[in-house]
PDB file of N, CA and C in Angstrom:
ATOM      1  N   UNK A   1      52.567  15.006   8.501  1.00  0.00           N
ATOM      2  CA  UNK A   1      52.185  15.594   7.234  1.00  0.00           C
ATOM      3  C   UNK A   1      52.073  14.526   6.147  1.00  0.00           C
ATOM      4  N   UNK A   2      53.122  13.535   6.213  1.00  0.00           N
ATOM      5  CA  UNK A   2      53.106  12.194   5.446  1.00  0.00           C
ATOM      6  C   UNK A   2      51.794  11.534   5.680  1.00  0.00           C
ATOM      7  N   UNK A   3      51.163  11.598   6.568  1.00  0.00           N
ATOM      8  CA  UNK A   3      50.514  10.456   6.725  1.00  0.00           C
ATOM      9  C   UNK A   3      48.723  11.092   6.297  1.00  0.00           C
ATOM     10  N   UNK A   4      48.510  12.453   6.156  1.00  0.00           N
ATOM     11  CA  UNK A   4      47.937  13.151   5.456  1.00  0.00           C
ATOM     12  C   UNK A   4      47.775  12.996   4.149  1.00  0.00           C
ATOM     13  N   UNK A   5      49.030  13.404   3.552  1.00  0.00           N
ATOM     14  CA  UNK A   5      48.706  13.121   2.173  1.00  0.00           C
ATOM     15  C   UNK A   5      49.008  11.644   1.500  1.00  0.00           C
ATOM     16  N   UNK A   6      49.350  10.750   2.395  1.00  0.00           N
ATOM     17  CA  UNK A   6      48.444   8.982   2.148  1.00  0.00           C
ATOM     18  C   UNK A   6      47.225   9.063   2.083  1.00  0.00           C
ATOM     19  N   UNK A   7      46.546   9.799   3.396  1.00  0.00           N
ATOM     20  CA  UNK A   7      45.130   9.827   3.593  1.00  0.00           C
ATOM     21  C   UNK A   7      44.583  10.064   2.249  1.00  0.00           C
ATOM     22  N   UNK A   8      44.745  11.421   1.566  1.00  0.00           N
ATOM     23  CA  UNK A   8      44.191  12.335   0.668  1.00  0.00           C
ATOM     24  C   UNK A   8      44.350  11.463  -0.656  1.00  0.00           C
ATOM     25  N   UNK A   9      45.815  11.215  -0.735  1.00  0.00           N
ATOM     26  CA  UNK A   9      46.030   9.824  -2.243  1.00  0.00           C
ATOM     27  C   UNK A   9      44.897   8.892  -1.941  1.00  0.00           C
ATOM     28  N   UNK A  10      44.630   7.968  -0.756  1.00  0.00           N
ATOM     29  CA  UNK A  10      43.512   6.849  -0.729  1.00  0.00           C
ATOM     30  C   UNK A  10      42.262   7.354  -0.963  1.00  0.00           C
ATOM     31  N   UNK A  11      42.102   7.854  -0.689  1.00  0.00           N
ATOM     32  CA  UNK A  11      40.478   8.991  -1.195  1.00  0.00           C
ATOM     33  C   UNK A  11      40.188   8.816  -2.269  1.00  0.00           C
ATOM     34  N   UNK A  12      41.685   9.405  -2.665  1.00  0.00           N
ATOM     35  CA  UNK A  12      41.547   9.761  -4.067  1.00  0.00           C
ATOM     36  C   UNK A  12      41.522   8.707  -4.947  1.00  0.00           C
ATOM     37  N   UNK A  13      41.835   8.197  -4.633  1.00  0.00           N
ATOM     38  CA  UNK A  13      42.104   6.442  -5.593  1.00  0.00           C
ATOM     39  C   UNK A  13      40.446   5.939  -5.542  1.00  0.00           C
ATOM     40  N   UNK A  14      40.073   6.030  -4.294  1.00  0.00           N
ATOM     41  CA  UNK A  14      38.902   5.643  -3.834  1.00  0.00           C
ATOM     42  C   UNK A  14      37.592   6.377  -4.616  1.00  0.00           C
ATOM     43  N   UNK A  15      37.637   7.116  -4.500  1.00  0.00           N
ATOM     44  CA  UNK A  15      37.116   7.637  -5.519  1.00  0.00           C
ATOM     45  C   UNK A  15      36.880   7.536  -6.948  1.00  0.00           C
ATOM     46  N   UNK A  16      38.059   7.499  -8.047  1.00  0.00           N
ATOM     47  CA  UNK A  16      38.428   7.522  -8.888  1.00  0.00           C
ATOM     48  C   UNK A  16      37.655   5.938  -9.400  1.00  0.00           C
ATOM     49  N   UNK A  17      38.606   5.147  -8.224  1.00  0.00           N
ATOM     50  CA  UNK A  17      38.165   3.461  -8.857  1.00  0.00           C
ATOM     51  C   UNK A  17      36.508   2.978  -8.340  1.00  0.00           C
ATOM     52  N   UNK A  18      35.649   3.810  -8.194  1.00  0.00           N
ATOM     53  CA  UNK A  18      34.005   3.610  -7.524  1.00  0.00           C
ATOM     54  C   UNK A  18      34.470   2.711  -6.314  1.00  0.00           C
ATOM     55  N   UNK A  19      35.170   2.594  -5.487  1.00  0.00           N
ATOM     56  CA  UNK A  19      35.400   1.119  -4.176  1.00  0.00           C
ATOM     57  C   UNK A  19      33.829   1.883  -3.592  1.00  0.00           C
ATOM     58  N   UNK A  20      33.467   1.061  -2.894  1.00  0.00           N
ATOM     59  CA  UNK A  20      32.348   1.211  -2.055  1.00  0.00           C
ATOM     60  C   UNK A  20      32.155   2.618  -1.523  1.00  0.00           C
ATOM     61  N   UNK A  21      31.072   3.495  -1.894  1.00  0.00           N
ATOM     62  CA  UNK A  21      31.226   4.419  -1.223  1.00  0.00           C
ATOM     63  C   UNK A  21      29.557   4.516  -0.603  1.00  0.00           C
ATOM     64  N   UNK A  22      29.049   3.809  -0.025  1.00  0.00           N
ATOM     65  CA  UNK A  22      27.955   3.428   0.654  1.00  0.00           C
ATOM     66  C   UNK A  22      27.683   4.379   1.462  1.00  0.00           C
ATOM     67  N   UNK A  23      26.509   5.247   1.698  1.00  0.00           N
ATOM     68  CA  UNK A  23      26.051   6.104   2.257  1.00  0.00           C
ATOM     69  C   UNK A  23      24.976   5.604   3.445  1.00  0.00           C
ATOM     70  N   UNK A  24      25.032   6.414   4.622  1.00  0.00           N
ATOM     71  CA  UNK A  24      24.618   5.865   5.946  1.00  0.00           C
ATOM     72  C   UNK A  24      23.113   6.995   6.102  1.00  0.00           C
ATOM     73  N   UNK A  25      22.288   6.286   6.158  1.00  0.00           N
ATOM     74  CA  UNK A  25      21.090   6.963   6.582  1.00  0.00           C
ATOM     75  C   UNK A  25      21.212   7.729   8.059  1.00  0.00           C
ATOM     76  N   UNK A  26      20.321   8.562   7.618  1.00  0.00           N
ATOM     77  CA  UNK A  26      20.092   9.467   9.124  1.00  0.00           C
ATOM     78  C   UNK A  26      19.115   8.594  10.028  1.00  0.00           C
ATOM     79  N   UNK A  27      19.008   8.683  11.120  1.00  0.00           N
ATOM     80  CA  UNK A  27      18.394   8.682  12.253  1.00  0.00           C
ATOM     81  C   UNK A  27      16.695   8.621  12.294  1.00  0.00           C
ATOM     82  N   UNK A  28      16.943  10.160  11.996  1.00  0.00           N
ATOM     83  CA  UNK A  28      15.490  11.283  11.792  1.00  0.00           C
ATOM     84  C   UNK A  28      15.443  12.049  10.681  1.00  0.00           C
ATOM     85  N   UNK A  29      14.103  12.343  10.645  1.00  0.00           N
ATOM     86  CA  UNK A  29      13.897  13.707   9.569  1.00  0.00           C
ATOM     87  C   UNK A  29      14.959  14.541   9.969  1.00  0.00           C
ATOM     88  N   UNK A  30      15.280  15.151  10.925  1.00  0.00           N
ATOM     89  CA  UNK A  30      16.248  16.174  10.973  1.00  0.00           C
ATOM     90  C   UNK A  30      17.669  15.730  11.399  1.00  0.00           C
ATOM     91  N   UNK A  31      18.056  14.744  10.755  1.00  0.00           N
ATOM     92  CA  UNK A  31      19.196  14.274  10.748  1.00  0.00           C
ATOM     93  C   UNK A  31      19.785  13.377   9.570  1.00  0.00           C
ATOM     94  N   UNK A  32      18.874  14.120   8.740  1.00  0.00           N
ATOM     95  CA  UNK A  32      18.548  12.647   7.027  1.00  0.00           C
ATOM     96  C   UNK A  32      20.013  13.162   6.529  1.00  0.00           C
ATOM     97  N   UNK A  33      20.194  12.188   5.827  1.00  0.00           N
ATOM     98  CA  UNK A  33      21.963  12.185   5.143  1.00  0.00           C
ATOM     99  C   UNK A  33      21.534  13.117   3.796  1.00  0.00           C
ATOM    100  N   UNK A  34      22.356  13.901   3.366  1.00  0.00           N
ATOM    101  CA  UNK A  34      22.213  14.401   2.392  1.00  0.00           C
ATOM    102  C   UNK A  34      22.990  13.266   1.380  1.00  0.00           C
ATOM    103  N   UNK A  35      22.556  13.408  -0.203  1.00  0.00           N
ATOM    104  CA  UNK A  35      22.668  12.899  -0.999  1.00  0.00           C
ATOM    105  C   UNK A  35      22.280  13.160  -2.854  1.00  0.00           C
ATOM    106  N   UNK A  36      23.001  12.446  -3.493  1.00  0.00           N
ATOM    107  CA  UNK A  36      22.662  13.051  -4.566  1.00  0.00           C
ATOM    108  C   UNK A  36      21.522  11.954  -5.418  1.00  0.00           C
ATOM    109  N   UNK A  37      20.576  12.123  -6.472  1.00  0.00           N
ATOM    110  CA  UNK A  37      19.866  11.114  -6.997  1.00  0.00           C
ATOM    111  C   UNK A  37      20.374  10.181  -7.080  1.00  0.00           C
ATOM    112  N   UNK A  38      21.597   9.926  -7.814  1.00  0.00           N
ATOM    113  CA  UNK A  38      22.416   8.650  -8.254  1.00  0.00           C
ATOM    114  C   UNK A  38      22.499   7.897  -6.831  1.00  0.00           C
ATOM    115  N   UNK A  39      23.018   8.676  -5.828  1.00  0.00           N
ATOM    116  CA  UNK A  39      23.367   7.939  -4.403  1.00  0.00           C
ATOM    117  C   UNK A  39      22.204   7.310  -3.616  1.00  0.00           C
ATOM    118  N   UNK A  40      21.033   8.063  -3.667  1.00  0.00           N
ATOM    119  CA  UNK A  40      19.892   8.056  -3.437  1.00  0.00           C
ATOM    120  C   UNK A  40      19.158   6.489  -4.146  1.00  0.00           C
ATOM    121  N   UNK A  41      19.363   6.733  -5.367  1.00  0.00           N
ATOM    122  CA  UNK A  41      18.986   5.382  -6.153  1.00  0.00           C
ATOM    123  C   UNK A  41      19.608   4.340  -5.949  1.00  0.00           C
ATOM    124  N   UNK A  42      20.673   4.153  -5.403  1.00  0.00           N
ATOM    125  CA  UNK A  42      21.683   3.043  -5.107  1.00  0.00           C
ATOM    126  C   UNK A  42      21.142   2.933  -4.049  1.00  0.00           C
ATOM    127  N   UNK A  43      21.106   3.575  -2.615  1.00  0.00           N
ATOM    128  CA  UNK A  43      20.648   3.064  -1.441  1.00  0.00           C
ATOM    129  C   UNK A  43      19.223   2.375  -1.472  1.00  0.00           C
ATOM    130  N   UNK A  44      18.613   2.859  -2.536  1.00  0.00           N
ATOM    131  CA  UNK A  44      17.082   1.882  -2.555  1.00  0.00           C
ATOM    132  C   UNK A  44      17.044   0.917  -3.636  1.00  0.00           C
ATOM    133  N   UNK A  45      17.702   0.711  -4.019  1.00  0.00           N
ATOM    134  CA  UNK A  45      17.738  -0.359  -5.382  1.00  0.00           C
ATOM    135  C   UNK A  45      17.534  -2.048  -4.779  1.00  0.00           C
ATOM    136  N   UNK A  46      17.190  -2.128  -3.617  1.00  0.00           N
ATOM    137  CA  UNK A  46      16.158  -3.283  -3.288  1.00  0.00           C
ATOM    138  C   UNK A  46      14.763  -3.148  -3.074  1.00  0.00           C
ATOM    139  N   UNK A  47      14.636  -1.450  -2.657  1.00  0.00           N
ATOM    140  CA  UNK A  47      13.340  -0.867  -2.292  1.00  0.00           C
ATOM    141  C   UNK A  47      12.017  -0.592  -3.132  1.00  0.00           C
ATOM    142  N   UNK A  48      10.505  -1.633  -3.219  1.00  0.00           N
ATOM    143  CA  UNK A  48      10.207  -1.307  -4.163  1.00  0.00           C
ATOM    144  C   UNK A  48       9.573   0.299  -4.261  1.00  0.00           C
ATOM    145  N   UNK A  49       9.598   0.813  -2.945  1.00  0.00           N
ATOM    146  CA  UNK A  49       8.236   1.872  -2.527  1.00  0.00           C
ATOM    147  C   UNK A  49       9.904   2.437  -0.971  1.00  0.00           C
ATOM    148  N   UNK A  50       9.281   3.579  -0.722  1.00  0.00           N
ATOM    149  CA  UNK A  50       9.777   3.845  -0.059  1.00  0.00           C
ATOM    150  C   UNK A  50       8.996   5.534   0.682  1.00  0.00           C
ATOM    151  N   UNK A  51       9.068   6.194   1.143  1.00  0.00           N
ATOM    152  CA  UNK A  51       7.628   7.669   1.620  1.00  0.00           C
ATOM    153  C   UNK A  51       8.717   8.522   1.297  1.00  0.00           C
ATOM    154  N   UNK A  52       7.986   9.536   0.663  1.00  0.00           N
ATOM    155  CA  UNK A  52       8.456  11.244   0.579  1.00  0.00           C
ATOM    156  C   UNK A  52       7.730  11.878   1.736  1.00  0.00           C
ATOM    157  N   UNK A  53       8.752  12.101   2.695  1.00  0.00           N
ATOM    158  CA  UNK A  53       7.801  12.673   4.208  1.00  0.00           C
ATOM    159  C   UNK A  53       7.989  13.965   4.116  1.00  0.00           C
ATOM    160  N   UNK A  54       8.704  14.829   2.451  1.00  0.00           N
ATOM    161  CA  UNK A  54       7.968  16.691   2.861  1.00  0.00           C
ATOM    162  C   UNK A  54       9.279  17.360   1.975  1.00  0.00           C
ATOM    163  N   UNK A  55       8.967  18.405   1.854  1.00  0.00           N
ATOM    164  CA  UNK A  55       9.923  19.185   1.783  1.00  0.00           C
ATOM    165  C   UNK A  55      10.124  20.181   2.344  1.00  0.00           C
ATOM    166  N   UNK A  56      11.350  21.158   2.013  1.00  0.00           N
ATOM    167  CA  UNK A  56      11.417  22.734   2.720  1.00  0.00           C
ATOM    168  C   UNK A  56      12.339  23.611   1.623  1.00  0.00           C
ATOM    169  N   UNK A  57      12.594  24.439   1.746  1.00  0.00           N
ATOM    170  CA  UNK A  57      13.000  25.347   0.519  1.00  0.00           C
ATOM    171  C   UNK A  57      14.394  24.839   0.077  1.00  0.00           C
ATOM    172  N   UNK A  58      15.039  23.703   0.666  1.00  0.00           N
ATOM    173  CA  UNK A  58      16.449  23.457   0.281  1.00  0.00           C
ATOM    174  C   UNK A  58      16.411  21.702  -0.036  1.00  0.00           C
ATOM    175  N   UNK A  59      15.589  21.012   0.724  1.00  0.00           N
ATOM    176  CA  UNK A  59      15.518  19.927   0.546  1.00  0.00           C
ATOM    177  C   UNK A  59      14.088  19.259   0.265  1.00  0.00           C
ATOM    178  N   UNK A  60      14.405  17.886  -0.440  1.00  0.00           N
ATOM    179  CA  UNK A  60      12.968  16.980  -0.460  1.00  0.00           C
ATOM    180  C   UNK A  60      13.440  15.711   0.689  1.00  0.00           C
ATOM    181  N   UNK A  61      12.837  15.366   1.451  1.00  0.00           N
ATOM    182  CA  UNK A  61      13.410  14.123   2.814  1.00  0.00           C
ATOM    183  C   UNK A  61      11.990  12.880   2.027  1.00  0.00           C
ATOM    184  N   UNK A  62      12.807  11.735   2.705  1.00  0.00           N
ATOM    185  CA  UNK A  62      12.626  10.517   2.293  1.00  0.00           C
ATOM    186  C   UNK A  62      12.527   9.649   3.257  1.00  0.00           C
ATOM    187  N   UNK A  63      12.157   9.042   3.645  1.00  0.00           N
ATOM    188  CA  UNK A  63      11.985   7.785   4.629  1.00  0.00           C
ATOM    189  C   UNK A  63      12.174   6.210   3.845  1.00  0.00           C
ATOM    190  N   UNK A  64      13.322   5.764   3.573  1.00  0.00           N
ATOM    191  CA  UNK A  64      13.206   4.278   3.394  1.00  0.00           C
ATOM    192  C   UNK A  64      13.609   3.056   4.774  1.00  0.00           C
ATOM    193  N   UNK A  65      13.542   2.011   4.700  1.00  0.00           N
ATOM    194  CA  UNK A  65      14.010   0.865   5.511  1.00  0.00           C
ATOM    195  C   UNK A  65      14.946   1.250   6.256  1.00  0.00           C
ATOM    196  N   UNK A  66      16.056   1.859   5.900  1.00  0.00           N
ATOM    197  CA  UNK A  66      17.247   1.977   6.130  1.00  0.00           C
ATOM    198  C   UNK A  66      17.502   3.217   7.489  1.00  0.00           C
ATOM    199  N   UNK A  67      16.575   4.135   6.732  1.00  0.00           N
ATOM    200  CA  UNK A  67      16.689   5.364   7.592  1.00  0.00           C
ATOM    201  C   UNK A  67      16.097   6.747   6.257  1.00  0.00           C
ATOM    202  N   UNK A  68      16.768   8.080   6.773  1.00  0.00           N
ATOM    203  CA  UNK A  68      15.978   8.967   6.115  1.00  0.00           C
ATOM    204  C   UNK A  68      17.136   9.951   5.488  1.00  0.00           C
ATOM    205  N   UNK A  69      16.819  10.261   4.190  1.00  0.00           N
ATOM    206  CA  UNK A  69      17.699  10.781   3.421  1.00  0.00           C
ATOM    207  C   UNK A  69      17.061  12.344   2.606  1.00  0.00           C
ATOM    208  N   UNK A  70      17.838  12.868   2.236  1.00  0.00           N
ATOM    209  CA  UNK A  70      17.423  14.249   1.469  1.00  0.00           C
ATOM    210  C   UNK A  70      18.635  14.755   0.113  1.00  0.00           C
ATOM    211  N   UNK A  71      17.570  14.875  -0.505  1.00  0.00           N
ATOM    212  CA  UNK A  71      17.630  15.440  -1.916  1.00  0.00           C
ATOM    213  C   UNK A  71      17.751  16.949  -2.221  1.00  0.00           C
ATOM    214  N   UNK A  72      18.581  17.163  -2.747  1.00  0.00           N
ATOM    215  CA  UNK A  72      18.591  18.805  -3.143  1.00  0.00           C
ATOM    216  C   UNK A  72      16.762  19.189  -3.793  1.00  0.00           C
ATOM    217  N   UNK A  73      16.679  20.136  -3.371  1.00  0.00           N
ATOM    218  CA  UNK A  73      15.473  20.877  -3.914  1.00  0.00           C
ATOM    219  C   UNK A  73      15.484  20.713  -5.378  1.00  0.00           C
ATOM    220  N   UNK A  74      16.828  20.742  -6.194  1.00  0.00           N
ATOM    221  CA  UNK A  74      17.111  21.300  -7.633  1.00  0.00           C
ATOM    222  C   UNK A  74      16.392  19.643  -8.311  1.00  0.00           C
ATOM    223  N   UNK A  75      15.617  18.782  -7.777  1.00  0.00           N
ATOM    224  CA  UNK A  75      15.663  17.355  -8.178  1.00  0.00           C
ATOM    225  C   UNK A  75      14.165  17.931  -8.529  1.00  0.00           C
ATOM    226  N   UNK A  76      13.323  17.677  -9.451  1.00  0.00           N
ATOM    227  CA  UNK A  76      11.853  18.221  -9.911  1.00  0.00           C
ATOM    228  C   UNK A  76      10.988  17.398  -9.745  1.00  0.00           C
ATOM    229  N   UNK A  77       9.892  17.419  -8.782  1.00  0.00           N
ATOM    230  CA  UNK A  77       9.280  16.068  -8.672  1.00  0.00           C
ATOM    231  C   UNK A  77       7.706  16.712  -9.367  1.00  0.00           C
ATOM    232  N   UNK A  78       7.644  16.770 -10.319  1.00  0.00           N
ATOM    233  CA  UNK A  78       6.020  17.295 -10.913  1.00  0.00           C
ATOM    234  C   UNK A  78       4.946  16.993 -10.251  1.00  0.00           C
ATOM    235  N   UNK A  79       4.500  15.334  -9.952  1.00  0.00           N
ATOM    236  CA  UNK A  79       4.105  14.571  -9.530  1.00  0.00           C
ATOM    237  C   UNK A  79       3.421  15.151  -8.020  1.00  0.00           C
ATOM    238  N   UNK A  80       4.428  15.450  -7.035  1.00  0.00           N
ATOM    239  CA  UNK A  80       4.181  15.866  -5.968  1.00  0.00           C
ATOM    240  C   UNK A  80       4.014  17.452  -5.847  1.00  0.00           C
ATOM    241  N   UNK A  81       4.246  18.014  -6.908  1.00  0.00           N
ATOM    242  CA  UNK A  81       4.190  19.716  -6.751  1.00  0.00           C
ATOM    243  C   UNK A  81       3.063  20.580  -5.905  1.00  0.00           C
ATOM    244  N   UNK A  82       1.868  20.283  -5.703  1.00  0.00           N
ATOM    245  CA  UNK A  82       0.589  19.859  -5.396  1.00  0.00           C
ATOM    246  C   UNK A  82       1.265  20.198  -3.768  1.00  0.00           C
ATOM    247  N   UNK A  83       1.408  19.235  -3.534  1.00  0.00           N
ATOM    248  CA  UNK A  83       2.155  18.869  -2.208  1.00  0.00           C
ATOM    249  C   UNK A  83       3.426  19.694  -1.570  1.00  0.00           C
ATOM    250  N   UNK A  84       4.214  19.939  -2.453  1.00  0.00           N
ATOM    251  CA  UNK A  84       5.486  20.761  -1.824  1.00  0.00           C
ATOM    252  C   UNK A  84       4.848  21.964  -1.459  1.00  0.00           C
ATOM    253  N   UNK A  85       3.946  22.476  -2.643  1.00  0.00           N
ATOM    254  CA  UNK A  85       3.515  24.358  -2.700  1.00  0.00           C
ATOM    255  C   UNK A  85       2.870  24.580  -1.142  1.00  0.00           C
ATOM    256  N   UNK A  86       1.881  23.426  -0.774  1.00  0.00           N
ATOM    257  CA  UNK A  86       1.511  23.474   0.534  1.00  0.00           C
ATOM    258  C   UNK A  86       2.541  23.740   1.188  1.00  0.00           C
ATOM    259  N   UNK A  87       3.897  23.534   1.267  1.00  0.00           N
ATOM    260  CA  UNK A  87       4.860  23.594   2.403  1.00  0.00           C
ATOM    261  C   UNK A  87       4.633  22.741   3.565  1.00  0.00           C
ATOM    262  N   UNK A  88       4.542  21.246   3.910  1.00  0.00           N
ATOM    263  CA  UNK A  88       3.936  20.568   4.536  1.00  0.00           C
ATOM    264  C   UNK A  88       5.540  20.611   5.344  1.00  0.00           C
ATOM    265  N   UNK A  89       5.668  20.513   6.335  1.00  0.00           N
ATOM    266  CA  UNK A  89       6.735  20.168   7.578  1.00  0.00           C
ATOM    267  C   UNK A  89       7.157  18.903   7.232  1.00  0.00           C
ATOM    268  N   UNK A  90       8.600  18.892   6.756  1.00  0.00           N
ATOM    269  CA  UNK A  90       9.129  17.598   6.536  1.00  0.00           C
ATOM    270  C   UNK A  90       9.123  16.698   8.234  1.00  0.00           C
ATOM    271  N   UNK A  91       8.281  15.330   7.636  1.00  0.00           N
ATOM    272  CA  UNK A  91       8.137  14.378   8.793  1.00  0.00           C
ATOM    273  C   UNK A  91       6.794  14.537   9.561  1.00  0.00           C
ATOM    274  N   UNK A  92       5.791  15.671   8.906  1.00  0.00           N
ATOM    275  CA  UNK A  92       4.829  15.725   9.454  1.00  0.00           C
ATOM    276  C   UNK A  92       3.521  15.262   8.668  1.00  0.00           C
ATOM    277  N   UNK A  93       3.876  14.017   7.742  1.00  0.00           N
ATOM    278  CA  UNK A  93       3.308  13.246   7.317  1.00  0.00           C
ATOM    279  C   UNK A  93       4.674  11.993   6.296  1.00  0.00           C
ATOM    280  N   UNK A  94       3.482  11.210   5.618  1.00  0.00           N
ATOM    281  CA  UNK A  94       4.452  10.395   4.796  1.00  0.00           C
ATOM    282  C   UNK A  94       3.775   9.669   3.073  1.00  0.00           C
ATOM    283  N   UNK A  95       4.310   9.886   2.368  1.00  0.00           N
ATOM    284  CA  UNK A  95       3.142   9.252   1.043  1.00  0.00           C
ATOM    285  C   UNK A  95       4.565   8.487   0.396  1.00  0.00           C
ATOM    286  N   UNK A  96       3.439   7.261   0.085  1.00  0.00           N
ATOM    287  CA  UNK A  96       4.531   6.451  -0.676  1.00  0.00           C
ATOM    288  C   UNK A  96       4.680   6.967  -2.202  1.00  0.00           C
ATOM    289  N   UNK A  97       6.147   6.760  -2.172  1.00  0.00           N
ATOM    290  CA  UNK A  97       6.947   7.044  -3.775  1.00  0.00           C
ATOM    291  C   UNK A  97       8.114   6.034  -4.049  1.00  0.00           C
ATOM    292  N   UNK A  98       8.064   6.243  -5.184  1.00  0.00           N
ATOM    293  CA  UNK A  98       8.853   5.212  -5.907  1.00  0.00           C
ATOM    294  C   UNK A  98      10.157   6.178  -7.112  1.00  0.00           C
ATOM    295  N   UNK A  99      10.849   5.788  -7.557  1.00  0.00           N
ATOM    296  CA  UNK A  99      11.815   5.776  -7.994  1.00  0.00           C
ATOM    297  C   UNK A  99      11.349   5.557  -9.506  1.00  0.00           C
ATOM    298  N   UNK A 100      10.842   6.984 -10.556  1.00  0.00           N
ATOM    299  CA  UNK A 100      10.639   5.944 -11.712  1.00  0.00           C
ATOM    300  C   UNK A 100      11.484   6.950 -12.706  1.00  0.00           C
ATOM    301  N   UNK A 101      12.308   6.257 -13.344  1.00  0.00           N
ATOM    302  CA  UNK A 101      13.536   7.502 -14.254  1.00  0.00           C
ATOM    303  C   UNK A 101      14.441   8.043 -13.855  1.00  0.00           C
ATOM    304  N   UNK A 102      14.066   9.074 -14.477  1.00  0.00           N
ATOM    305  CA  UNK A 102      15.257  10.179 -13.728  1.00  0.00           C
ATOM    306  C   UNK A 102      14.793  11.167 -12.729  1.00  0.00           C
ATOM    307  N   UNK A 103      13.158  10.620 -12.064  1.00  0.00           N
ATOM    308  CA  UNK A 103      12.388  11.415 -10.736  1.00  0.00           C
ATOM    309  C   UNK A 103      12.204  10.379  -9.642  1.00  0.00           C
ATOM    310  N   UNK A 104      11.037  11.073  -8.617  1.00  0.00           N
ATOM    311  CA  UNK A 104      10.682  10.262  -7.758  1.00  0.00           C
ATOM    312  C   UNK A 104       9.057  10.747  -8.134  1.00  0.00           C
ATOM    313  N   UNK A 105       8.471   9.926  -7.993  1.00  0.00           N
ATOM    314  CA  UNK A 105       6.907   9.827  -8.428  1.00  0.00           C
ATOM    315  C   UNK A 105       6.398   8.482  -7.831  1.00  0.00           C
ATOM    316  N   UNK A 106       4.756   9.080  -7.445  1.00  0.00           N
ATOM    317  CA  UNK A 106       4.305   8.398  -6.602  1.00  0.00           C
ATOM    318  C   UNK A 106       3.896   7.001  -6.556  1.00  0.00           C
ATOM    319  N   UNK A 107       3.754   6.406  -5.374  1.00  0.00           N
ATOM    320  CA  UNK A 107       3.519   4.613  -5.589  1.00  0.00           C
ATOM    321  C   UNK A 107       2.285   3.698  -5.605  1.00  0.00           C
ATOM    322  N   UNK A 108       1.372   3.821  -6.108  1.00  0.00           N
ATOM    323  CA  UNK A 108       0.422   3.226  -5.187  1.00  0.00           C
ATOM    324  C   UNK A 108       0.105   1.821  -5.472  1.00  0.00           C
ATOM    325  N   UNK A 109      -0.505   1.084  -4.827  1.00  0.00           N
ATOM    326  CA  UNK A 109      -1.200  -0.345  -4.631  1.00  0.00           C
ATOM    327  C   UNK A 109      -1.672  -0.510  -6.362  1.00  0.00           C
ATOM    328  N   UNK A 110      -2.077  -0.094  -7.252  1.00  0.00           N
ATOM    329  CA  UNK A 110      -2.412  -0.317  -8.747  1.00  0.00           C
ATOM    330  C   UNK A 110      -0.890  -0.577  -9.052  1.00  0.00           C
ATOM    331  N   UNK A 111      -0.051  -0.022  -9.012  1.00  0.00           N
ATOM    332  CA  UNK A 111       1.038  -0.561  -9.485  1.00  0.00           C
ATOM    333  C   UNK A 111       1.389  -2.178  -9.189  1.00  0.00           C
ATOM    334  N   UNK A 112       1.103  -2.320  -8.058  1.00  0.00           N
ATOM    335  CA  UNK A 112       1.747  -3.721  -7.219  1.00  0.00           C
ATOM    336  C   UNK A 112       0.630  -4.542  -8.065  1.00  0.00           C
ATOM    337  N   UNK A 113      -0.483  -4.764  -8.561  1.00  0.00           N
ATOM    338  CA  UNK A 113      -1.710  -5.519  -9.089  1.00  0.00           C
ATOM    339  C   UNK A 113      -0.791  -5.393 -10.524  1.00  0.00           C
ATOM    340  N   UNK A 114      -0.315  -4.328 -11.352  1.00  0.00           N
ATOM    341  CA  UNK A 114      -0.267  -4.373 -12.488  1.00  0.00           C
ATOM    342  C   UNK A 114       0.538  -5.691 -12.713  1.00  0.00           C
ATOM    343  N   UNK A 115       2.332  -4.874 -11.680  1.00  0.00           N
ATOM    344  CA  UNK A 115       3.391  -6.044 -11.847  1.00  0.00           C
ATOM    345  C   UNK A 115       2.778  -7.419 -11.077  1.00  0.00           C
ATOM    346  N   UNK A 116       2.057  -7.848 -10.217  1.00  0.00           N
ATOM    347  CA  UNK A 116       1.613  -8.781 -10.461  1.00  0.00           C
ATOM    348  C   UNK A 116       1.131  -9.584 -11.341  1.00  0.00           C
ATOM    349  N   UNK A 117       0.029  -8.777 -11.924  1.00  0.00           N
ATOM    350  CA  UNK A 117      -0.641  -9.490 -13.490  1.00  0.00           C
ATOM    351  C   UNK A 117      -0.039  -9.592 -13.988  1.00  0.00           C
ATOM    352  N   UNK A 118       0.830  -8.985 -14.365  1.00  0.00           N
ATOM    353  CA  UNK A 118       2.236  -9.353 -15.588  1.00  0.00           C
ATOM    354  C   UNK A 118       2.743 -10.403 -15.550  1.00  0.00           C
ATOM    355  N   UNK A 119       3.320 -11.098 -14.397  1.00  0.00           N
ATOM    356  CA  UNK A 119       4.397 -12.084 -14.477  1.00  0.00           C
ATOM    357  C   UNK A 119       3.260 -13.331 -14.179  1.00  0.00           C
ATOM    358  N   UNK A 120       2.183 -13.254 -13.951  1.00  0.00           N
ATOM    359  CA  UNK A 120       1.476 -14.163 -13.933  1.00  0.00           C
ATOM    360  C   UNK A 120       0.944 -14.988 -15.468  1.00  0.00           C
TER     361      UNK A 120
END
C-alpha cells in the first residue's frame, strides 16, 4: 500500500514541477495517441509541416515524423471545414498542415518560397 502512494506522490510532484512528460506517438491511424493542443504542439515544435489525415465525430488524426496523433474534435480548424463535413475516413488520405496560433491550418509550398525570400 506504501509503495502506491510513493507511486501517486511521484506523479504528483511530476506533474506539478512540468519533469518531462513526453508523449509517444501511435503506430497507426487507429492507434494515434490522444492528446491535447499544447501536447500536440510540443511534439512538433521541430516540425515545419506535418498531414491532417481526417477526421471522425470525436477526433481530428495527424500524421507527423514521429508517428500519428489525435486531437479532440472540440479543437476548430475553419480552414479544413470543407474537408471534415465530407467525413473523409481518417487515414484515407493526407494534406499537409501546419501549426499556426492557436489552430492547425493548412501548409503549402508558397509558404516555404515566402520564408525563404525573407531571410534572404
Amino acid at each position: 500500500m506504501s509503495r502506491i502512494i510513493c507511486l501517486a506522490c511521484i506523479a504528483l510532484v511530476m506533474g506539478i514541477t512540468g519533469c518531462d512528460q513526453t508523449v509517444t506517438p501511435g503506430p497507426d491511424v487507429e492507434n494515434a495517441t490522444t492528446v491535447s493542443f499544447e501536447q500536440f504542439r510540443e511534439a512538433t515544435a521541430g516540425e515545419e509541416k506535418f498531414f491532417w489525415v481526417g477526421s471522425d465525430p470525436k477526433f481530428h488524426y495527424f500524421e507527423t515524423k514521429q508517428g500519428y496523433f489525435r486531437i479532440s474534435i472540440e479543437l476548430k480548424m475553419p480552414d479544413f471545414q470543407r474537408a471534415i463535413d465530407r467525413e473523409y475516413e481518417p487515414g484515407s488520405f493526407r494534406r499537409h498542415a501546419r501549426i499556426d496560433g492557436d489552430t492547425i491550418a493548412p501548409w503549402s509550398s508558397r509558404l516555404q518560397k515566402r520564408k525563404d525570400g525573407a531571410e534572404t
